[in-house]
Protein backbone atom coordinates (compact mmCIF):
# COMPACT_ATOMS: atom_id res chain seq x y z
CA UNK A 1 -31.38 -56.47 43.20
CA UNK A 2 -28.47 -57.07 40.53
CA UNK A 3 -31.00 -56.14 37.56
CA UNK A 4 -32.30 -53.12 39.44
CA UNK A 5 -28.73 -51.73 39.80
CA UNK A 6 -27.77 -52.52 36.34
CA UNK A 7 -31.27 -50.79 35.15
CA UNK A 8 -30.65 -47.86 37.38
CA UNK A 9 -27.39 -47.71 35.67
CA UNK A 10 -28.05 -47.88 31.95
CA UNK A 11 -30.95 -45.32 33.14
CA UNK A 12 -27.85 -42.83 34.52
CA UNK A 13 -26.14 -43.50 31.18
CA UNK A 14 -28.63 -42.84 29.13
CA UNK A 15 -29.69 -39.19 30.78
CA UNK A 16 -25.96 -38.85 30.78
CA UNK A 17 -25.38 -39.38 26.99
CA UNK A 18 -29.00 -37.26 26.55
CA UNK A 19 -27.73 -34.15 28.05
CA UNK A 20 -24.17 -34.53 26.51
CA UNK A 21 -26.25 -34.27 23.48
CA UNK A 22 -28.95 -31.87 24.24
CA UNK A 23 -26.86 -29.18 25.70
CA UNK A 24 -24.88 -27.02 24.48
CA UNK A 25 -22.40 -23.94 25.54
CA UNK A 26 -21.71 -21.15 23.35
CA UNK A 27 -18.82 -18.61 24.26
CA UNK A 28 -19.89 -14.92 23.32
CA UNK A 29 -17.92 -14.89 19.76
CA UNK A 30 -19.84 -18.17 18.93
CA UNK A 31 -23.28 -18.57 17.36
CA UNK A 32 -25.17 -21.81 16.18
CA UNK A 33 -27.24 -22.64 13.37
CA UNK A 34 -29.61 -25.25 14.36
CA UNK A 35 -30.98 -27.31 11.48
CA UNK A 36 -33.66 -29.72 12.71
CA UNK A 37 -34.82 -33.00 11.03
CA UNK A 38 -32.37 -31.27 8.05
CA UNK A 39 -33.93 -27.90 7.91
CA UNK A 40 -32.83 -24.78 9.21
CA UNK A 41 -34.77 -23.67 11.68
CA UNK A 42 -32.85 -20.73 13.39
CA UNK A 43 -29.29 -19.04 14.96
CA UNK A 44 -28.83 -19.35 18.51
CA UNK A 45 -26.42 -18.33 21.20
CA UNK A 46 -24.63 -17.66 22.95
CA UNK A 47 -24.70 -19.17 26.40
CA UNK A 48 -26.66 -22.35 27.44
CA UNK A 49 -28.99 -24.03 24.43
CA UNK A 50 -31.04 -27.33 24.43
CA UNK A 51 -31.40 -29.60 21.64
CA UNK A 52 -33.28 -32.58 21.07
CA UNK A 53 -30.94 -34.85 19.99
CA UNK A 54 -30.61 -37.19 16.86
CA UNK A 55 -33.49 -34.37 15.81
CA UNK A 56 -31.32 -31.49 15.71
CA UNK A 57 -27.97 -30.54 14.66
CA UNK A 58 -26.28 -27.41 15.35
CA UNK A 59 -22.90 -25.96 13.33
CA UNK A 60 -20.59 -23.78 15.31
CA UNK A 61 -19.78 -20.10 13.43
CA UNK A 62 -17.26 -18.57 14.48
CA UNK A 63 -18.00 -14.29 14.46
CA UNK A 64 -14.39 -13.13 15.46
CA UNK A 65 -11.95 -11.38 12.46
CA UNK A 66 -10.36 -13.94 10.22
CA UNK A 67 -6.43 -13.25 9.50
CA UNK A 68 -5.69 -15.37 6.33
CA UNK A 69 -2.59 -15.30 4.18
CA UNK A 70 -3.09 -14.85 0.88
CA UNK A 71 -0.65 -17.32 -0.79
CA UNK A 72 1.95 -15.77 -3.81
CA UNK A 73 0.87 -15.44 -6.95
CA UNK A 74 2.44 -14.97 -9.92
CA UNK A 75 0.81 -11.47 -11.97
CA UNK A 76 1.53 -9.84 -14.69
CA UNK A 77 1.38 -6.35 -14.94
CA UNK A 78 -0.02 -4.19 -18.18
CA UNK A 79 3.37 -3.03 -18.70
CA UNK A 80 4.79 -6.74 -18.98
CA UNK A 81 6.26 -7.42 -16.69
CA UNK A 82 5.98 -10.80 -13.80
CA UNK A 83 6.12 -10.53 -10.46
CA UNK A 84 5.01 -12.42 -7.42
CA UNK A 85 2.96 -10.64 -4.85
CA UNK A 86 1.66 -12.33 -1.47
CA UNK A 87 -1.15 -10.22 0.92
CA UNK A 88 -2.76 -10.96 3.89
CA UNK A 89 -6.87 -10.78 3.94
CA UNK A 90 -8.85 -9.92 7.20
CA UNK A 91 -12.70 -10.75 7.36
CA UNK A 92 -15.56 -11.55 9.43
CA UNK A 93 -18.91 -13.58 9.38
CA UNK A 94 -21.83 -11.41 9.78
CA UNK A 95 -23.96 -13.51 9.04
CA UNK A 96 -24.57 -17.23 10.10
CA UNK A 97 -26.92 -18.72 8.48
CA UNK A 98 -25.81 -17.21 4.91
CA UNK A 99 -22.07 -18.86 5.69
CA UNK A 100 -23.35 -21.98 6.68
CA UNK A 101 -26.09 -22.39 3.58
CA UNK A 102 -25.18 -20.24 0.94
CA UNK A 103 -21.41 -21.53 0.40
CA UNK A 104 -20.03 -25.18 1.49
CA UNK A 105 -16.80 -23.92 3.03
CA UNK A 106 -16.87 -20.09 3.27
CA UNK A 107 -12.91 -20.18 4.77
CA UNK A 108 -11.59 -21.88 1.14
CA UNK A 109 -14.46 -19.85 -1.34
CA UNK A 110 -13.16 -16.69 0.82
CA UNK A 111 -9.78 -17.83 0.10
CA UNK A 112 -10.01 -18.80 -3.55
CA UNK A 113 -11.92 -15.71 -4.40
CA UNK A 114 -9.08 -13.36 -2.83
CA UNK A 115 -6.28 -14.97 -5.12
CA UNK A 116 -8.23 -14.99 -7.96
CA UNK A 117 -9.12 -10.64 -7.49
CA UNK A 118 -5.57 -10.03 -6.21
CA UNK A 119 -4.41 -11.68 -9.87
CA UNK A 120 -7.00 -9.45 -11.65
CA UNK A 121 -7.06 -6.12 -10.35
CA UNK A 122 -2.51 -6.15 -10.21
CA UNK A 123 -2.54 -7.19 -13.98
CA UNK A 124 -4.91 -3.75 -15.07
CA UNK A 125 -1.67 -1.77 -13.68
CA UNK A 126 1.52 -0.76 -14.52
CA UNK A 127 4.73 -2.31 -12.12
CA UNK A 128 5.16 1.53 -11.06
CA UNK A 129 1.28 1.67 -9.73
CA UNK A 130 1.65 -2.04 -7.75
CA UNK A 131 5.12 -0.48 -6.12
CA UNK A 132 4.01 3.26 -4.86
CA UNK A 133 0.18 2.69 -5.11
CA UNK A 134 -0.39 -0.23 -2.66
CA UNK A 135 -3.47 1.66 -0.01
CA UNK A 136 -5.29 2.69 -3.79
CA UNK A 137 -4.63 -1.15 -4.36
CA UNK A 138 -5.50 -2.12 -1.69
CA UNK A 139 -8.94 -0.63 -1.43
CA UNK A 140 -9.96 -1.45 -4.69
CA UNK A 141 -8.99 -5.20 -3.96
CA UNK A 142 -11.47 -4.93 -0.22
CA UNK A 143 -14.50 -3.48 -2.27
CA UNK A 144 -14.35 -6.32 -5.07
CA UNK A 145 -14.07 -8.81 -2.39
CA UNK A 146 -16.65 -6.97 0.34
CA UNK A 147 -18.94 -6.93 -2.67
CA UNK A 148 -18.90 -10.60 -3.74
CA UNK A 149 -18.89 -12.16 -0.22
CA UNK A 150 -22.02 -9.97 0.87
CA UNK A 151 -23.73 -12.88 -0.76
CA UNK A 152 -21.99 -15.19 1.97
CA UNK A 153 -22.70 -13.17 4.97
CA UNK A 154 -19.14 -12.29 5.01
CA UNK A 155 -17.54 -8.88 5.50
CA UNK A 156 -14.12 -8.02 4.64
CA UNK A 157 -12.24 -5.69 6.87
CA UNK A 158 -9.20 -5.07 5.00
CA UNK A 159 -6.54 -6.52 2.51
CA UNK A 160 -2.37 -5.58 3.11
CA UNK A 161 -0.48 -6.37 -0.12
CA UNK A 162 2.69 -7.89 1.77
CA UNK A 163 5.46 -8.18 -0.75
CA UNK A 164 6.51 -7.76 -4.36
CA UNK A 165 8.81 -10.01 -5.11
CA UNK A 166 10.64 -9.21 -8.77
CA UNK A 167 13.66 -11.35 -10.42
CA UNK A 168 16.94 -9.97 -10.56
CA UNK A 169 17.29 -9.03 -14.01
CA UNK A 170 14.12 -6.32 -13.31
CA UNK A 171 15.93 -4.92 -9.97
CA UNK A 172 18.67 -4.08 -12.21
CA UNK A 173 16.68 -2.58 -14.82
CA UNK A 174 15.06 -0.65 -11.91
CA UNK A 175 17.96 0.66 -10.28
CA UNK A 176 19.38 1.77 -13.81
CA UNK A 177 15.96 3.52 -14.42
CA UNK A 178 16.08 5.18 -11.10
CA UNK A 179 19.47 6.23 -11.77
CA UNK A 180 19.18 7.54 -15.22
CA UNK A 181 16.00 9.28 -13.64
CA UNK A 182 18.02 10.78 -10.97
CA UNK A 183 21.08 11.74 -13.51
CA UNK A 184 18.13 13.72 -15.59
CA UNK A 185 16.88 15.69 -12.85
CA UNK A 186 20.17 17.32 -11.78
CA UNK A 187 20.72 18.19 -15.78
CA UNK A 188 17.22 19.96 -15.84
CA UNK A 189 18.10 21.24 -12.44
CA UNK A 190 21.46 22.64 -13.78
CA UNK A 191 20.10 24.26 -16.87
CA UNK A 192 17.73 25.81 -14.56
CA UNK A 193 19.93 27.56 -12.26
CA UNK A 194 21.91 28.16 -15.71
CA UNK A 195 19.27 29.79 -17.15
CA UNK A 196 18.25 32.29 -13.78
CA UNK A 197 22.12 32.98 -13.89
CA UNK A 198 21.92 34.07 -17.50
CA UNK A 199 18.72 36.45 -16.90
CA UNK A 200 20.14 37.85 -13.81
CA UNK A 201 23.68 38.85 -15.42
CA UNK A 202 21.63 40.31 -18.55
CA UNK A 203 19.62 42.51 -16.05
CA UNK A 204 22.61 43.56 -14.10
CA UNK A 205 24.04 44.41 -17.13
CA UNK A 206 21.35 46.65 -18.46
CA UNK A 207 21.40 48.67 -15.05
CA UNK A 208 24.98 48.95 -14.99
CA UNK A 209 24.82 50.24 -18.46
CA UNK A 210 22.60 52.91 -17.18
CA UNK A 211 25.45 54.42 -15.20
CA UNK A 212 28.95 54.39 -16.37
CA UNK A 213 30.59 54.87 -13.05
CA UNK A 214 28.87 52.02 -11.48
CA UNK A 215 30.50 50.08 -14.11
CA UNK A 216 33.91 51.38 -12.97
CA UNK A 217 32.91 50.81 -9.07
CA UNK A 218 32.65 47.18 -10.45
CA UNK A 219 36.12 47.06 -11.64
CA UNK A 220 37.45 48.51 -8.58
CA UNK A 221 35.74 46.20 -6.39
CA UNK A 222 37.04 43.10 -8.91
CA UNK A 223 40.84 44.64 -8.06
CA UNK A 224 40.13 44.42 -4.56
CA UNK A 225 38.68 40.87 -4.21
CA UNK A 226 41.85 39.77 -6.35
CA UNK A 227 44.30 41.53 -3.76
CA UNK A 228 42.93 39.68 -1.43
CA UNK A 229 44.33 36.70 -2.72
CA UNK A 230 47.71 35.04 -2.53
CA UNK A 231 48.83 35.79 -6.11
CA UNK A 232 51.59 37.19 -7.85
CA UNK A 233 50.09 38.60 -10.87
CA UNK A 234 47.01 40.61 -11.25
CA UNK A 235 45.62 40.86 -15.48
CA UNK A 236 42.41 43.00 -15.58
CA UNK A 237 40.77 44.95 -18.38
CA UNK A 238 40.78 48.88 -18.34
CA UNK A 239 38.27 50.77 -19.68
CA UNK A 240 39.40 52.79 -22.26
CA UNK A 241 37.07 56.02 -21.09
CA UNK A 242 39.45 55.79 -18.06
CA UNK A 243 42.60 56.00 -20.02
CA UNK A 244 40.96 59.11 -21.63
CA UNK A 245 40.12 60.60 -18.64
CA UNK A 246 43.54 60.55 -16.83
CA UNK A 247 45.52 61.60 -20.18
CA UNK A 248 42.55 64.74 -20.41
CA UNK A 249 41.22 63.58 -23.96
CA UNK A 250 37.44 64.44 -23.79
CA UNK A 251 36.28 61.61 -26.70
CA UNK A 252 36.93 59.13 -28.58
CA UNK A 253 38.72 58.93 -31.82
């Protein structure tokens, strides 16, 4: 009776070891690639699968988005000039079977491969382009990467360029630039409204000549803006056709 109930036993364990082997739950963002006696021999899942075990294997794939941080690396831009730039990288297996065979460890290669692009496409630009061009960046960056893990049975989503760190001997330069820049643009913008000044007067001018009294309308309305004003003593020019009007001279000598 003892060596029934210890075979009955050993029986339990083993069917209880069997199915801990054999079966297998896969949650809906889960798929398995079965390799059997070493070969591949399909992707299941998810839900309930069976597997003989010791004869097959299966390796868990994960299908949900990937959010990896890119880590800082140092570029150099055409102009020059070094900076350190960190991004974050989103992708996704589509694929099982090509992440699982085609690439050891598809999480570092993904990795790798996104600081090595993120080095090469920043240092074919100019500092200006990484600063106020970061979505053209940024898609240029996704379709180098989207291209080269295709291979993988990886798809990239997206790439966010995070921050550009410079030192502060370029900030400087920078803000000095930007000034400078600024300082320019109101000196263009002044000459400008200069200029438009100028070419209005001279067109006033030529339609004022026109009409001799409407210069003298001018000179009256000059007297009056100046009597408006808290001031003591009033200098003005007088046309000298005036003068010869009042004293009854009819030209010029």
């Amino acid at each position: 009776m003892m060596l029934d109930y210890f075979t009955y036993a050993a029986i339990a364990l083993l069917v209880i070891i069997f199915l801990t082997q054999a079966i297998r739950v896969l949650r809906e963002y889960e798929r398995g690639v079965v390799f059997t006696l070493g070969r591949f021999t399909g992707v299941k899942g998810p839900g309930l699968i069976i597997l003989i075990p010791i004869v097959q294997q299966i390796v868990k794939v994960d299908l949900r988005v990937v959010v990896q941080v890119v880590p800082p690396q140092d570029v150099i831009s055409r102009d020059n000039v070094s900076v350190k730039v960190n991004a974050v990288l989103y992708f996704r297996i589509v694929d099982a079977e090509r992440a699982i065979i085609k690439v050891s460890d598809y999480m570092v290669a993904t990795s790798q491969l996104a600081q090595t692009t993120l080095r090469s496409v920043l240092g074919k630009h100019d500092l200006d382009e990484i600063l106020a061009e970061r979505d053209k960046l940024n898609a240029d960056i996704q379709e180098i990467l989207d291209r080269q893990t295709d291979v993988w049975g990886i798809k990239v989503t997206g790439i966010e360029i995070k921050d550009v760190d410079l030192n502060e001997t370029m900030v400087r330069a920078i803000a000095k630039q930007a000034e400078a820049e600024r300082l320019r643009r109101a000196k263009v913008i002044n000459a400008m409204g200069e200029q438009q000044a100028a070419e209005k007067l001279v067109e006033a001018g030529r339609i004022l000549a026109q009409e001799p009294q409407a210069m003298q309308l001018r000179y009256f309305e000059a007297l009056q803006n100046i009597a408006g004003e808290r001031s003591s003593t009033v200098v003005f020019p007088l046309p000298m056709n005036l003068l010869d009007h009042l004293t009854g001279r009819s030209g010029a000598t």
